[in-house]
Each structure stands twice: as C-alpha cells, then as structure tokens.
N, C-alpha and C. Protein backbone atom coordinates (compact mmCIF):
# COMPACT_ATOMS: atom_id res chain seq x y z
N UNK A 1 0.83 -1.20 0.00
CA UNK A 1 0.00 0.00 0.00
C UNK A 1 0.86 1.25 0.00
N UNK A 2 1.97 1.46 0.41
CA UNK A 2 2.79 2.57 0.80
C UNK A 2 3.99 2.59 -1.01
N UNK A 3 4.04 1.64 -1.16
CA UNK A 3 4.64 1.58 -2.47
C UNK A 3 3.50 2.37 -3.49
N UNK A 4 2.02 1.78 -3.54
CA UNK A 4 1.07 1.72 -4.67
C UNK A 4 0.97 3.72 -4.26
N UNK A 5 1.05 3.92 -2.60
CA UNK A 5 0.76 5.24 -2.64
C UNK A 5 1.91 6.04 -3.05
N UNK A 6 2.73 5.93 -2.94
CA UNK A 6 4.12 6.63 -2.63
C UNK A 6 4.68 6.95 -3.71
N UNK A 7 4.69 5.53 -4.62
CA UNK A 7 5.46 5.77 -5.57
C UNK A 7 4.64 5.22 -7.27
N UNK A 8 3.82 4.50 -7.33
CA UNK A 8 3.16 4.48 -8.18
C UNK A 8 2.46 5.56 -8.88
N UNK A 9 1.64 5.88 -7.85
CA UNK A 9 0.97 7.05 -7.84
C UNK A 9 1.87 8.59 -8.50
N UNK A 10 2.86 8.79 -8.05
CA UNK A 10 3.73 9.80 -8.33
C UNK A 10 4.37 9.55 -9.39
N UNK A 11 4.74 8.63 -9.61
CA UNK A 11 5.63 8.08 -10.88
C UNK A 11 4.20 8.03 -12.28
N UNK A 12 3.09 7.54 -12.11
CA UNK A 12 2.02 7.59 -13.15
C UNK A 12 1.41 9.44 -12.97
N UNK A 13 1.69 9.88 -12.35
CA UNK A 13 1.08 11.44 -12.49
C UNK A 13 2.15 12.33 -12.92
N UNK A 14 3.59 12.14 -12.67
CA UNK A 14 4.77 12.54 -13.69
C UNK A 14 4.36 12.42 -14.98
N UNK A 15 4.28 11.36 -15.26
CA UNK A 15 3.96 10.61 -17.08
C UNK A 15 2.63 11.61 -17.16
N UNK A 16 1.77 11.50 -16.16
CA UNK A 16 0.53 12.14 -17.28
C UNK A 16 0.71 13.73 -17.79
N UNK A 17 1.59 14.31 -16.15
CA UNK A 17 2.08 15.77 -16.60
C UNK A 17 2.82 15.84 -17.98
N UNK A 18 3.90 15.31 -17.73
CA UNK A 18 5.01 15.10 -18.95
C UNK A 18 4.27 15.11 -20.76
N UNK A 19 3.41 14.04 -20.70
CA UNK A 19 2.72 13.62 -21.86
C UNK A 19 1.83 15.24 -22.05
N UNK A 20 0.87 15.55 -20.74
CA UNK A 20 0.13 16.85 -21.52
C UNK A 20 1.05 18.04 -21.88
N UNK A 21 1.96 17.95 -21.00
CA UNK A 21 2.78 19.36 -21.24
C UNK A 21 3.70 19.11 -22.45
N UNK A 22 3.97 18.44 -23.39
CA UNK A 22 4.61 17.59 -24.34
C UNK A 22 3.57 17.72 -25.67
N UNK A 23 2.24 17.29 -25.58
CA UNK A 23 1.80 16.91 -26.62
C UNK A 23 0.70 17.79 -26.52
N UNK A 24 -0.86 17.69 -25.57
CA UNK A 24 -1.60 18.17 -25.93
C UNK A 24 -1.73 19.88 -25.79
N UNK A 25 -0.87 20.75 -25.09
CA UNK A 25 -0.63 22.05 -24.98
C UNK A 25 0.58 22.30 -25.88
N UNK A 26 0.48 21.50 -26.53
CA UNK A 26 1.97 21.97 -27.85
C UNK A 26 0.78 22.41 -29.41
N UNK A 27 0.48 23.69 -29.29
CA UNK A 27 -0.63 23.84 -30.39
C UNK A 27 0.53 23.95 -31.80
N UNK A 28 -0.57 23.22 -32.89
CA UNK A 28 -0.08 23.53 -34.50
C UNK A 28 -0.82 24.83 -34.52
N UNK A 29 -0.54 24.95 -35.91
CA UNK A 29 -0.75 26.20 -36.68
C UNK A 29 -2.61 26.49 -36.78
N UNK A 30 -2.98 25.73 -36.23
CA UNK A 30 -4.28 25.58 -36.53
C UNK A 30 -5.22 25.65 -35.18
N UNK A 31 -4.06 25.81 -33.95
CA UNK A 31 -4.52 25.82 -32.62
C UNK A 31 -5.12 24.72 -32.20
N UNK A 32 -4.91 23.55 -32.25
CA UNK A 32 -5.45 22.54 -32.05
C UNK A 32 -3.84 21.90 -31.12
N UNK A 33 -4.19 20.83 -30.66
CA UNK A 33 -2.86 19.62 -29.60
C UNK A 33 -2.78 18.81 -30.64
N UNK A 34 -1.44 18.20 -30.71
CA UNK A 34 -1.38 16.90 -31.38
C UNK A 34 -1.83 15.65 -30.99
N UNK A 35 -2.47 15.16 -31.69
CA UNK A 35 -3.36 13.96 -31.54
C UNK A 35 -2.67 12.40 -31.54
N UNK A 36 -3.15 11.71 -30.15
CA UNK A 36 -2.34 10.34 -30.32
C UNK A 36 -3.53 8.94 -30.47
N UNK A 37 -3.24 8.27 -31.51
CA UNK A 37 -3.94 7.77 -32.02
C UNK A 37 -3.76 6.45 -31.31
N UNK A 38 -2.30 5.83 -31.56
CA UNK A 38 -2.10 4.48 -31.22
C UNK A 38 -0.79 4.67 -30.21
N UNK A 39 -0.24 3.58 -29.96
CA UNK A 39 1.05 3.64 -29.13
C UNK A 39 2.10 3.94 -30.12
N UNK A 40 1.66 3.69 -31.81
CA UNK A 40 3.32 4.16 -32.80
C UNK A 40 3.31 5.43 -32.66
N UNK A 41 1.76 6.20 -32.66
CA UNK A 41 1.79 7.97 -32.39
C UNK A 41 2.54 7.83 -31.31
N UNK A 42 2.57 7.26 -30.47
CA UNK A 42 2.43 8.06 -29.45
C UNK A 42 4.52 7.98 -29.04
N UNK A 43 4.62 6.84 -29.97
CA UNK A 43 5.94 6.61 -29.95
C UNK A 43 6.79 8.15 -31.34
N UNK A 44 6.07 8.34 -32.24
CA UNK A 44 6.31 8.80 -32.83
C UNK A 44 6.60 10.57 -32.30
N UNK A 45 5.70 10.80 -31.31
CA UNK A 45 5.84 12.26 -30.69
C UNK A 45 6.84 12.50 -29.71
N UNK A 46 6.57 11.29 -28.96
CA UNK A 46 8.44 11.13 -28.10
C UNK A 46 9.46 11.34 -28.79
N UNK A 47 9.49 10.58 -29.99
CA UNK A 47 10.73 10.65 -30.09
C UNK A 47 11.06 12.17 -31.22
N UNK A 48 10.11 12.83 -31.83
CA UNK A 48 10.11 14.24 -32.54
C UNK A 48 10.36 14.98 -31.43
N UNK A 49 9.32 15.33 -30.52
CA UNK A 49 9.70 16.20 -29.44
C UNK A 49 10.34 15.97 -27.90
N UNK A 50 10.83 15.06 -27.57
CA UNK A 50 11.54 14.91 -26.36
C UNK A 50 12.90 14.24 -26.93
N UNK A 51 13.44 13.29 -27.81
CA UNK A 51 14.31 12.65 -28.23
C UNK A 51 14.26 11.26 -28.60
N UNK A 52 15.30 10.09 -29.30
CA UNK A 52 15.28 9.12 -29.88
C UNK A 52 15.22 8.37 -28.04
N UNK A 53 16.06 8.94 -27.31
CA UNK A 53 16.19 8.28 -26.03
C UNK A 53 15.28 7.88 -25.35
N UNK A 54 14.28 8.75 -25.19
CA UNK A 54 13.10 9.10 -24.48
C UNK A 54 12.09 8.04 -25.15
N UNK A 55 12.39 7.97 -26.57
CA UNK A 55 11.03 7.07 -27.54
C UNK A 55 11.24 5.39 -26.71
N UNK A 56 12.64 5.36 -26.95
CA UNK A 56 13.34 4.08 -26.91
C UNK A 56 13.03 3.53 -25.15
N UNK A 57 13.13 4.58 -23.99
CA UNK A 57 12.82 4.08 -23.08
C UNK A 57 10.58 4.12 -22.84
N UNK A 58 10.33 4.19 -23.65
CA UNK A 58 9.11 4.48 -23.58
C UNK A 58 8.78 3.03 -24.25
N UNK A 59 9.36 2.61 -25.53
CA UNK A 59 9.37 1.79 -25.82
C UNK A 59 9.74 0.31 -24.89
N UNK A 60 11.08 0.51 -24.07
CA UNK A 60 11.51 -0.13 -22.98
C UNK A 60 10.26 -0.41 -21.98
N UNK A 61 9.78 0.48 -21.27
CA UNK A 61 8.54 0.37 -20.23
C UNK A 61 7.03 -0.34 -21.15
N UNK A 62 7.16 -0.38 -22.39
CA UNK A 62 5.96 -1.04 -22.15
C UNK A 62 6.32 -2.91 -22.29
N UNK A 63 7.68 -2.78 -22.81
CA UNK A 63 8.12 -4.04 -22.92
C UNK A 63 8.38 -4.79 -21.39
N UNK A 64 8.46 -4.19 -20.50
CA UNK A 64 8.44 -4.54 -19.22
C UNK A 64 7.15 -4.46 -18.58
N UNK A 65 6.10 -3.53 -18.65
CA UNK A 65 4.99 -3.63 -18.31
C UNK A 65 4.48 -4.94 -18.69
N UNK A 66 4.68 -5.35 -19.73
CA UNK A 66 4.01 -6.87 -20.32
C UNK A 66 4.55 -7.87 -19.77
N UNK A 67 5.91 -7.47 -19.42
CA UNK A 67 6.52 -8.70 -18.62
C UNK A 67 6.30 -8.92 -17.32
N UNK A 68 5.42 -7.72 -16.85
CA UNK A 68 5.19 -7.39 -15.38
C UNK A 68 3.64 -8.50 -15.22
N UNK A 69 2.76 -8.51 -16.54
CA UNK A 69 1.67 -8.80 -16.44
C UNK A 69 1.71 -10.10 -16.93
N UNK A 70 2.89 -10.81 -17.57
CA UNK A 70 2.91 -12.14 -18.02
C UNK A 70 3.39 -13.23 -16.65
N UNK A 71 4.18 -12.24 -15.85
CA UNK A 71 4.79 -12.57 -14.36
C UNK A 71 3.29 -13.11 -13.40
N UNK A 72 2.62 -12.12 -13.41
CA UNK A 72 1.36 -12.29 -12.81
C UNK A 72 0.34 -13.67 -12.97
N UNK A 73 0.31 -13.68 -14.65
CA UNK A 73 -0.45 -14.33 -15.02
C UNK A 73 -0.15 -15.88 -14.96
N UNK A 74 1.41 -16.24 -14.82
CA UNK A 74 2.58 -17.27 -14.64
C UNK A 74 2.08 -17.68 -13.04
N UNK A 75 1.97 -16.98 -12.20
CA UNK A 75 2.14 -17.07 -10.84
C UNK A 75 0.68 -17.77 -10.57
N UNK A 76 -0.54 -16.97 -11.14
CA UNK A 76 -1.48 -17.66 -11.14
C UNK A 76 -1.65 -18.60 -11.63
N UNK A 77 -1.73 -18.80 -12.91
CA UNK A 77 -1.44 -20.23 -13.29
C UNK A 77 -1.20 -21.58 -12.53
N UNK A 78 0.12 -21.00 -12.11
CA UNK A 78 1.39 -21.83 -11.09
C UNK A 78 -0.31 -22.22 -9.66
N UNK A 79 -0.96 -21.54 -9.03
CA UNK A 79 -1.58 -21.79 -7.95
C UNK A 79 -2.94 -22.90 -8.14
N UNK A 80 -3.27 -22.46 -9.45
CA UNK A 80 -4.28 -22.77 -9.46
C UNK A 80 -3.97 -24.79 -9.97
N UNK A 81 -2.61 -24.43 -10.81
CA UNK A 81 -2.48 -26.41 -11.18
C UNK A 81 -1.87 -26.54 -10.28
N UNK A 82 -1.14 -26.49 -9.20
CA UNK A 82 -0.62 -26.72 -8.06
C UNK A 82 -1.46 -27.48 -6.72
N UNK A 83 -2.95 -26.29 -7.25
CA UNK A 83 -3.61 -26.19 -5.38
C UNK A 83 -4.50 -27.10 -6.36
N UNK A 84 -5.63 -26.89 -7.29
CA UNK A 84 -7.17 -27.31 -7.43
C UNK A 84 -6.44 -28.65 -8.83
N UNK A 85 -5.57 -29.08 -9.36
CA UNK A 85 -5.21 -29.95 -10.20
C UNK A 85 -4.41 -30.46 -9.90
N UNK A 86 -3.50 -30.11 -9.23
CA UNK A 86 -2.15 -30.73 -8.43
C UNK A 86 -1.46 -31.40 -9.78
N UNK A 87 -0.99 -30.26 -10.42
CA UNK A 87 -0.04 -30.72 -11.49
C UNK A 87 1.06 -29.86 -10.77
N UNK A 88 1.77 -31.12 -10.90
CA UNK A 88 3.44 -30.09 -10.79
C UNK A 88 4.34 -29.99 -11.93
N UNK A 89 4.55 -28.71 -12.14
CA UNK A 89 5.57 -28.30 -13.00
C UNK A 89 7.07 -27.52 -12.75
N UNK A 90 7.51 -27.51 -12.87
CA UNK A 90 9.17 -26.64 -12.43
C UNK A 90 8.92 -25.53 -12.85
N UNK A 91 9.11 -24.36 -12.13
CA UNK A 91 8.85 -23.21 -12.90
C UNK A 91 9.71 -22.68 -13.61
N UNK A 92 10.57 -22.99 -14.04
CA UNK A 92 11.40 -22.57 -15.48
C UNK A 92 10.75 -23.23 -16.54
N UNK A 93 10.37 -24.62 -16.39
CA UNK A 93 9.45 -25.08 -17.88
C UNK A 93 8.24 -24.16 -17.78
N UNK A 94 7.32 -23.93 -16.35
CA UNK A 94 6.09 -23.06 -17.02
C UNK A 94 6.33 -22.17 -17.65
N UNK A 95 7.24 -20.74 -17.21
CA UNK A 95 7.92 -19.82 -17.45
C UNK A 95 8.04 -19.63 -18.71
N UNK A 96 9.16 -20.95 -19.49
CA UNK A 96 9.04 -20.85 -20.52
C UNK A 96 8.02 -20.98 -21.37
N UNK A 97 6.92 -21.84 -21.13
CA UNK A 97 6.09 -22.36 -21.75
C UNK A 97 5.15 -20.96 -22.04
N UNK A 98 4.66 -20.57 -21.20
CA UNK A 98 3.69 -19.47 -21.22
C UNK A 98 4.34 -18.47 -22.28
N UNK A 99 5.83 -17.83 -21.74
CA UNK A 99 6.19 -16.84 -22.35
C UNK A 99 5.91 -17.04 -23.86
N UNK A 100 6.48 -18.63 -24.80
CA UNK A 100 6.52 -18.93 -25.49
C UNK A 100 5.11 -18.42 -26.15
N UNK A 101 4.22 -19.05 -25.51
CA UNK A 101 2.74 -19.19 -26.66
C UNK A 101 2.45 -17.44 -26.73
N UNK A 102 2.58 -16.54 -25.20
CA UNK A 102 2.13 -15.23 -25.62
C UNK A 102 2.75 -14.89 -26.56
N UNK A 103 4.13 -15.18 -26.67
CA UNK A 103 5.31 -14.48 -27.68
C UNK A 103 4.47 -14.69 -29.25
N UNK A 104 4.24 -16.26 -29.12
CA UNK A 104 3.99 -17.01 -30.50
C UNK A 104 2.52 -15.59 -30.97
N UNK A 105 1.78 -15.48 -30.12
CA UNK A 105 0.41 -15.04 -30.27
C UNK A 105 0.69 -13.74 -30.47
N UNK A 106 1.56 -12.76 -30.04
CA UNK A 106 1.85 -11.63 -30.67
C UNK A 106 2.26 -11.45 -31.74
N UNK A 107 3.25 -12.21 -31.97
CA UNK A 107 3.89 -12.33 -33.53
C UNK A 107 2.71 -12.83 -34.20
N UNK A 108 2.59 -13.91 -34.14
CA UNK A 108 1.25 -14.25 -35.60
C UNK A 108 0.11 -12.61 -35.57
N UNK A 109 -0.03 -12.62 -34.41
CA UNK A 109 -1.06 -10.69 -34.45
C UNK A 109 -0.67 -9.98 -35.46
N UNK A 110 0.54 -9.55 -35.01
CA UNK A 110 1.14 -8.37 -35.67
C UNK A 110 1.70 -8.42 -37.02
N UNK A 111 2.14 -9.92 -37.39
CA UNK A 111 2.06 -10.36 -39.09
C UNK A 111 1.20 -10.24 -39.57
N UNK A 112 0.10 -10.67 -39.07
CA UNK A 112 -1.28 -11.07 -39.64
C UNK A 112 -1.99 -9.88 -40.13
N UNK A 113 -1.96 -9.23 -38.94
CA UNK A 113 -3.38 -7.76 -38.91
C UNK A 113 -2.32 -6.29 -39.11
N UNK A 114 -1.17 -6.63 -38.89
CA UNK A 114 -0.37 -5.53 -39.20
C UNK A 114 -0.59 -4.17 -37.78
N UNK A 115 -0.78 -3.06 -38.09
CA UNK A 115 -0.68 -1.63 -37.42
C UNK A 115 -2.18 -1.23 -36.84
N UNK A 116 -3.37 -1.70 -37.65
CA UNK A 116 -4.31 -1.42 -37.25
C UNK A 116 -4.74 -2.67 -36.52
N UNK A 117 -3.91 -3.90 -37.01
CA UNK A 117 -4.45 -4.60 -36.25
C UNK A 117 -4.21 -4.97 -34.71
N UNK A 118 -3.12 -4.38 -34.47
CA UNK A 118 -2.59 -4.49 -32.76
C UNK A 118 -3.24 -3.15 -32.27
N UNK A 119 -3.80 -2.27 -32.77
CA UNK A 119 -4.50 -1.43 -31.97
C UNK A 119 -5.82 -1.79 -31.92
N UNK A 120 -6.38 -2.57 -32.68
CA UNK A 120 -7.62 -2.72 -32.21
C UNK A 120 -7.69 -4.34 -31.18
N UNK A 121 -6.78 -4.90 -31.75
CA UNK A 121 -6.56 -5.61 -30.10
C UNK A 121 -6.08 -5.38 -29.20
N UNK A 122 -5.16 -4.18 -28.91
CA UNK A 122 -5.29 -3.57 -27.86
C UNK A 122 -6.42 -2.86 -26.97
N UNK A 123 -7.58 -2.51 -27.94
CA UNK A 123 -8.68 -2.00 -27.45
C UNK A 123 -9.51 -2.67 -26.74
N UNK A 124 -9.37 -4.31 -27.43
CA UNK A 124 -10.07 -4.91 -27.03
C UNK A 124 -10.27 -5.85 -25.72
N UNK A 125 -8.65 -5.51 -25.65
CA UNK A 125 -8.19 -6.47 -24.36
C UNK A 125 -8.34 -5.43 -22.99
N UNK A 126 -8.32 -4.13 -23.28
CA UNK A 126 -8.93 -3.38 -22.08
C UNK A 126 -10.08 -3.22 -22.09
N UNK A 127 -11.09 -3.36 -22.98
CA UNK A 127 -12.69 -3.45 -22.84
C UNK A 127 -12.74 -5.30 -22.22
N UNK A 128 -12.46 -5.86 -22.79
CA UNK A 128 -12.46 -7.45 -21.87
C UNK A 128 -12.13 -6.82 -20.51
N UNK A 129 -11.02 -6.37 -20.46
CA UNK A 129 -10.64 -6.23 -19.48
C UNK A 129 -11.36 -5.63 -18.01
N UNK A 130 -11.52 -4.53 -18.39
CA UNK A 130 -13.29 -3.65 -17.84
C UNK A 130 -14.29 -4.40 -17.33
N UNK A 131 -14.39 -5.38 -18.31
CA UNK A 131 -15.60 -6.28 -17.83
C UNK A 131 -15.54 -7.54 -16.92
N UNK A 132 -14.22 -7.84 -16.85
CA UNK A 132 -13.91 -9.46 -16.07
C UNK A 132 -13.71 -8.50 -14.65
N UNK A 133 -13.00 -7.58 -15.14
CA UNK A 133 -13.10 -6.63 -13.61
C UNK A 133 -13.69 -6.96 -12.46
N UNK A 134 -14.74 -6.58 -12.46
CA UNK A 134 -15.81 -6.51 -11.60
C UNK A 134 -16.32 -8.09 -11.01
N UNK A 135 -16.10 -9.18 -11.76
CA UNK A 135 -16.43 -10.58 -11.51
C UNK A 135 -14.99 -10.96 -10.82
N UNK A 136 -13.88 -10.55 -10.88
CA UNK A 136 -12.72 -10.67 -9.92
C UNK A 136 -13.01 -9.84 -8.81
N UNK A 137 -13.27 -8.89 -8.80
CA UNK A 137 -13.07 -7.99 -7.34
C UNK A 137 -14.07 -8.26 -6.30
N UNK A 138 -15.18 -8.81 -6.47
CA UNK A 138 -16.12 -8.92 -5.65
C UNK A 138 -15.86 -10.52 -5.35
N UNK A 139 -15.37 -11.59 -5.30
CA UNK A 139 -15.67 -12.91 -4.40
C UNK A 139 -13.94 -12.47 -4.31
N UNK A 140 -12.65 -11.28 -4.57
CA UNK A 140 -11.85 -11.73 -3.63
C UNK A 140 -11.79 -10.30 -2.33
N UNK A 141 -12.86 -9.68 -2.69
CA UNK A 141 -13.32 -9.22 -1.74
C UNK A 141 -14.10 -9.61 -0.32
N UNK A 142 -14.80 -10.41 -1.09
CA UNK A 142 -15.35 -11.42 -0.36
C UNK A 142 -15.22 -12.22 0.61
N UNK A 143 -14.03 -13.37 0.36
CA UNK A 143 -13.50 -14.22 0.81
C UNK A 143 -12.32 -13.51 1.22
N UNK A 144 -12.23 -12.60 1.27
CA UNK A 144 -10.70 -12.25 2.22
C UNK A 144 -11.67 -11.02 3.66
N UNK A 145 -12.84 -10.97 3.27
CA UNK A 145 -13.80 -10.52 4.46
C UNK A 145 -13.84 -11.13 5.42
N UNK A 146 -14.06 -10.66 6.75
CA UNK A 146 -14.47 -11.07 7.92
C UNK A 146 -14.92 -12.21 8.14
N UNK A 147 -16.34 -12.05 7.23
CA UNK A 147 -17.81 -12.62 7.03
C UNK A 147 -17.71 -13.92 6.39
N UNK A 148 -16.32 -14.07 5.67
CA UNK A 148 -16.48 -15.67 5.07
C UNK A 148 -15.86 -16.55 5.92
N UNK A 149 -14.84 -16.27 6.61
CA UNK A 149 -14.15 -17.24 7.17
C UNK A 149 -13.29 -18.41 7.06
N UNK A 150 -12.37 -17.50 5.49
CA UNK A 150 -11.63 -18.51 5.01
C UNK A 150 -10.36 -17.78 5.40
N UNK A 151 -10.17 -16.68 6.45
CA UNK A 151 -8.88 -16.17 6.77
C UNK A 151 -8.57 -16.91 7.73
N UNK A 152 -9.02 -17.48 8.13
CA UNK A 152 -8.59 -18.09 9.77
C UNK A 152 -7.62 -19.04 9.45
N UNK A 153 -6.05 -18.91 9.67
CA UNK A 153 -5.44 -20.24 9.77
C UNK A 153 -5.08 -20.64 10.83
N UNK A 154 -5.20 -22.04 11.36
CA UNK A 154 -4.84 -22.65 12.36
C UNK A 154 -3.29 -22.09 12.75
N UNK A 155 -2.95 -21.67 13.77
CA UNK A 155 -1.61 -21.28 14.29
C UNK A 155 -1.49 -22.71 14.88
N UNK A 156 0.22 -22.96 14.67
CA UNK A 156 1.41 -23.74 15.41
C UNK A 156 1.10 -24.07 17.00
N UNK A 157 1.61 -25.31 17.59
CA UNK A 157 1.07 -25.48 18.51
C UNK A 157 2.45 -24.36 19.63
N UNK A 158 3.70 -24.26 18.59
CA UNK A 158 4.45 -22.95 19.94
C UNK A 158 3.77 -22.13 19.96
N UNK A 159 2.49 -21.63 19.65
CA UNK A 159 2.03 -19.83 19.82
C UNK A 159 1.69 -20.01 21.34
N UNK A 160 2.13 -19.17 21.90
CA UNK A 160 1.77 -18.88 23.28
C UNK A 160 0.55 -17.96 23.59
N UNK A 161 -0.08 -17.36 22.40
CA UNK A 161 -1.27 -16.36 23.24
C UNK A 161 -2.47 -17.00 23.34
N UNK A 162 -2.51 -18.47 23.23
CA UNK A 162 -3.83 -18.93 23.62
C UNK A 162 -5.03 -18.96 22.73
N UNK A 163 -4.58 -18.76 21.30
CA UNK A 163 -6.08 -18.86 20.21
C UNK A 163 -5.23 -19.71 19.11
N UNK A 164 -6.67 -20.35 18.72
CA UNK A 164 -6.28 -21.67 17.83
C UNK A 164 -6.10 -21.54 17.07
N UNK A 165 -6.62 -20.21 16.24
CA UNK A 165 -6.72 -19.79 15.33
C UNK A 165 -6.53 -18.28 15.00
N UNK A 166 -5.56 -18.15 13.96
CA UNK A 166 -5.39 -16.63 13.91
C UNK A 166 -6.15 -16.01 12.86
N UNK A 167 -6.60 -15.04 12.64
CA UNK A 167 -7.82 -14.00 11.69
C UNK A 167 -6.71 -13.37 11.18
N UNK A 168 -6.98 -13.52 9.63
CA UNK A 168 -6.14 -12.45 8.45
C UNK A 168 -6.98 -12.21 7.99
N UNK A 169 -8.23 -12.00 8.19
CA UNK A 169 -9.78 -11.23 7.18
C UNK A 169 -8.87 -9.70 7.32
N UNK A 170 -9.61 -8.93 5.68
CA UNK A 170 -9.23 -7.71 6.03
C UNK A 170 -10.08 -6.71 6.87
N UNK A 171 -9.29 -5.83 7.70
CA UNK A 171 -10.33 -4.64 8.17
C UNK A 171 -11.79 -4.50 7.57
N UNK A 172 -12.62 -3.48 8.41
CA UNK A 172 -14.41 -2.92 8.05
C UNK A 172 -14.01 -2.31 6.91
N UNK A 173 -12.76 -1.27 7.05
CA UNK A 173 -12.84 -0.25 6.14
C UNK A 173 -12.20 -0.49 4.75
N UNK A 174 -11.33 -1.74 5.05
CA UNK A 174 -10.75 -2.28 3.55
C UNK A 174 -11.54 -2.85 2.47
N UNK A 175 -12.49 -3.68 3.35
CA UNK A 175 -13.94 -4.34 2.75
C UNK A 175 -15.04 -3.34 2.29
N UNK A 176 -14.93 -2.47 2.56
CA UNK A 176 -15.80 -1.23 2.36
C UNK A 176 -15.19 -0.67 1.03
N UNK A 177 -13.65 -0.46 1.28
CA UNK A 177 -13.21 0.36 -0.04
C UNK A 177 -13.15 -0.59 -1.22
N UNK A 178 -13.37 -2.49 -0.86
CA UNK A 178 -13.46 -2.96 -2.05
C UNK A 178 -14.42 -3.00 -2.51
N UNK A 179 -15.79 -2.81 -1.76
CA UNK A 179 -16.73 -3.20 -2.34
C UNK A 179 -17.63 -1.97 -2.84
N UNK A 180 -16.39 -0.69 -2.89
CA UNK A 180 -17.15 0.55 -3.35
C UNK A 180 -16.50 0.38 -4.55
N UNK A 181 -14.79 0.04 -4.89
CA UNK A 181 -14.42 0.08 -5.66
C UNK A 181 -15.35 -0.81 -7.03
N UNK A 182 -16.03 -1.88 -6.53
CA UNK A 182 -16.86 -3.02 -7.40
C UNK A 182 -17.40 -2.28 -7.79
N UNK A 183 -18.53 -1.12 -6.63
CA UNK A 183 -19.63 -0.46 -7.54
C UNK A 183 -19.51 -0.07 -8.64
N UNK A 184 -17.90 1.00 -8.17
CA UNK A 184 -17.79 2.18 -9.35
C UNK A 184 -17.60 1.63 -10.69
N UNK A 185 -16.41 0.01 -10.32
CA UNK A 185 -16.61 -0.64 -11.97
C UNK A 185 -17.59 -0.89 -12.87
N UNK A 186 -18.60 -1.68 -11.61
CA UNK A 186 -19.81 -1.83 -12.44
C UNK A 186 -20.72 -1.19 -12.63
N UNK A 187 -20.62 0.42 -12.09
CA UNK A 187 -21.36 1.12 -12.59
C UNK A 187 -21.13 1.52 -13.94
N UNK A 188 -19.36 2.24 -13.98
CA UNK A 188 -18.71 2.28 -15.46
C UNK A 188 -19.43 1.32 -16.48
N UNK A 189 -19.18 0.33 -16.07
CA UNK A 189 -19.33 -0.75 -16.88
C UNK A 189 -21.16 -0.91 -17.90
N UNK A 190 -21.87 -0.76 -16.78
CA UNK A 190 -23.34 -0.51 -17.03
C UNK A 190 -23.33 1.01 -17.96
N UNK A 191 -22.78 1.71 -17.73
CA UNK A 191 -22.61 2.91 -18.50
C UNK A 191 -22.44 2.85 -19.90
N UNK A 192 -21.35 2.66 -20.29
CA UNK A 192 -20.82 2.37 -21.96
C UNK A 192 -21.97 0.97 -22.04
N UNK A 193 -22.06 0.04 -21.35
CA UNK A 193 -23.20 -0.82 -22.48
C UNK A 193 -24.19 0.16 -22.91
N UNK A 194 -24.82 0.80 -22.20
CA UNK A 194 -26.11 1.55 -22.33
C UNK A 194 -25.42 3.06 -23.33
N UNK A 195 -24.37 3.22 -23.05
CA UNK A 195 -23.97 4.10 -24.01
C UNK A 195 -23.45 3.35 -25.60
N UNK A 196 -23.46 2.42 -25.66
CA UNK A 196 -23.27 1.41 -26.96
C UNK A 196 -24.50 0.97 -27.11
N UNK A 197 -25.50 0.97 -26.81
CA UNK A 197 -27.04 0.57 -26.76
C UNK A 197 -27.47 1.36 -27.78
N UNK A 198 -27.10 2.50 -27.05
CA UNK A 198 -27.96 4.01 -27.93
C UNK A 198 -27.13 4.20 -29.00
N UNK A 199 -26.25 3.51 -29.20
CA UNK A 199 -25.40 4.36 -30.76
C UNK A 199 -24.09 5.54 -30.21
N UNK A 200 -23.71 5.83 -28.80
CA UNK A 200 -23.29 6.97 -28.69
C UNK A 200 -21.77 6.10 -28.36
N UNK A 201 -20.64 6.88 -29.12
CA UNK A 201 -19.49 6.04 -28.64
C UNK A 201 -18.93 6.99 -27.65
C-alpha cells in the first residue's frame, strides 16, 4: 500500500504531466494539440519532441509492463495447477512455456493484422478487461472478508497467546473500499453498455 501510494501514484502522475505538457498544450498552426492515435503515435511524438532516447525508453517500459503482467499471469497459473489440479511443473518449464505461446500469439497478431491490427486488439483487451473486472473484485473481496471465514489459519502449537486460530480477514474499512471500488466498476461498466445501446461512442 505505501509503495502503490508513494510511488506508483507519483511516478504515473509525472507521465501524465510530462505527456500533456509535451503533446496536448503543444498547439499547430491551426490551434489545435497533437493527436495520439495508437502507441506508434504516441511513440512517434516522443521521439520528434523529447528525443530518440526518451522514444526508446518508452518503448523499454511497455516491454516490461508486459513482462510485469505475463509474471502475474505465470504465478497464477502456477496456484491454481498446483492447489485445485495438483499438477506439478518446475517453474522454469512453465515460465518458458507461457512466455513462449504469448510471444507465439503476438507475432502471428502483428504479421497477420499488421498496425491497425494491434490497436484494435489492444482496445479490445482493455474493454475485456473492464468487464472481467468486476467478476474478480467482488468474491476476492469477499473471501478475504471477515464474514467468510476462510482467513482463519490454524496457528502452530508454539504460539503462546492462547487462540487456535489466527484472523487475516481484512479490516471494516478495507472491505468497504473494495466493495465501493466493485460499484464504481460496475457502474462504469453498465454505463458504456447503455452508451453502446444508444449508438453513442
């Protein structure tokens, strides 16, 4: 929490300063901001107006961002054939294995569909994305609540303070901020359907 506040937070509100003071308050001749369409725009304005360096580490961070989210998706994986299939694998073969097929699945993308076509699967994987949202946040909100009672693990028979069982449910107020956070998704979420209903993009 002190990381996500501290430094996430500050480090993603740098970038957003940087990017408006960079691109959209940089008027043409016509008084208008320059417009970023895809991530090549957006690679393309870095590197015209800040430098080749700047493009290249911009380029760098999203290549790590993916590796940040393929890490994730590895780890889960790893729990779920472990705990509910009890497959064991070494994690250098999963590792590889996974990296492999995403790798394989980008490349055939980006041969296939070319420039327009990785932006509109990019679009699409944050609208999926939007929507699985809300069906994740609410049962691990849930189950890490008070109220379910799957935090309780049996403590060691050295604990000396006399309870059998120790409580890792989260706080009133943590359960509160997840289950406001659910609303707001699925309110979003109810929003654009009904705004794609009517025709309005």
């Amino acid at each position: 929490s002190l990381s996500l506040c501290c430094f996430a937070i500050t480090i993603n509100s740098a970038i957003l300063i940087v990017v408006a003071t960079s691109f959209y308050y940089r008027r043409d001749a016509s008084g208008t901001g320059e417009g970023v369409g895809d991530l090549f725009d957006a690679y393309a304005l870095i590197k015209e107006y800040i430098g080749k360096g700047s493009a290249f580490l911009f380029a760098f961070a999203l290549l790590c961002a993916g590796q940040s989210a393929s890490i994730t998706a590895t780890l889960a994986g790893q729990v779920v054939s472990e705990g509910f299939l009890r497959w064991k694998l070494s994690p250098f073969l999963r590792r590889l294995v996974t990296r492999l097929i995403s790798m394989t699945l980008a490349i055939i993308i980006s041969v296939a569909l070319g420039r327009r076509g990785l932006d509109t699967l990019l679009i699409a994987s944050q609208v999926i994305l939007s929507i699985v949202l809300p069906f994740v946040v609410f049962p691990l909100v849930f189950f890490t609540s008070s109220g379910s009672g799957l935090m309780k693990v049996k403590q060691p028979p050295t604990e000396s303070d006399g309870d059998e069982y120790a409580d890792f449910s989260s706080a009133w107020y943590v359960t509160a901020l997840g289950y406001s956070l659910f609303a707001i998704m699925l309110a979003a979420n109810c929003y654009v359907i009904v705004q794609l209903c009517r025709g309005e993009s």
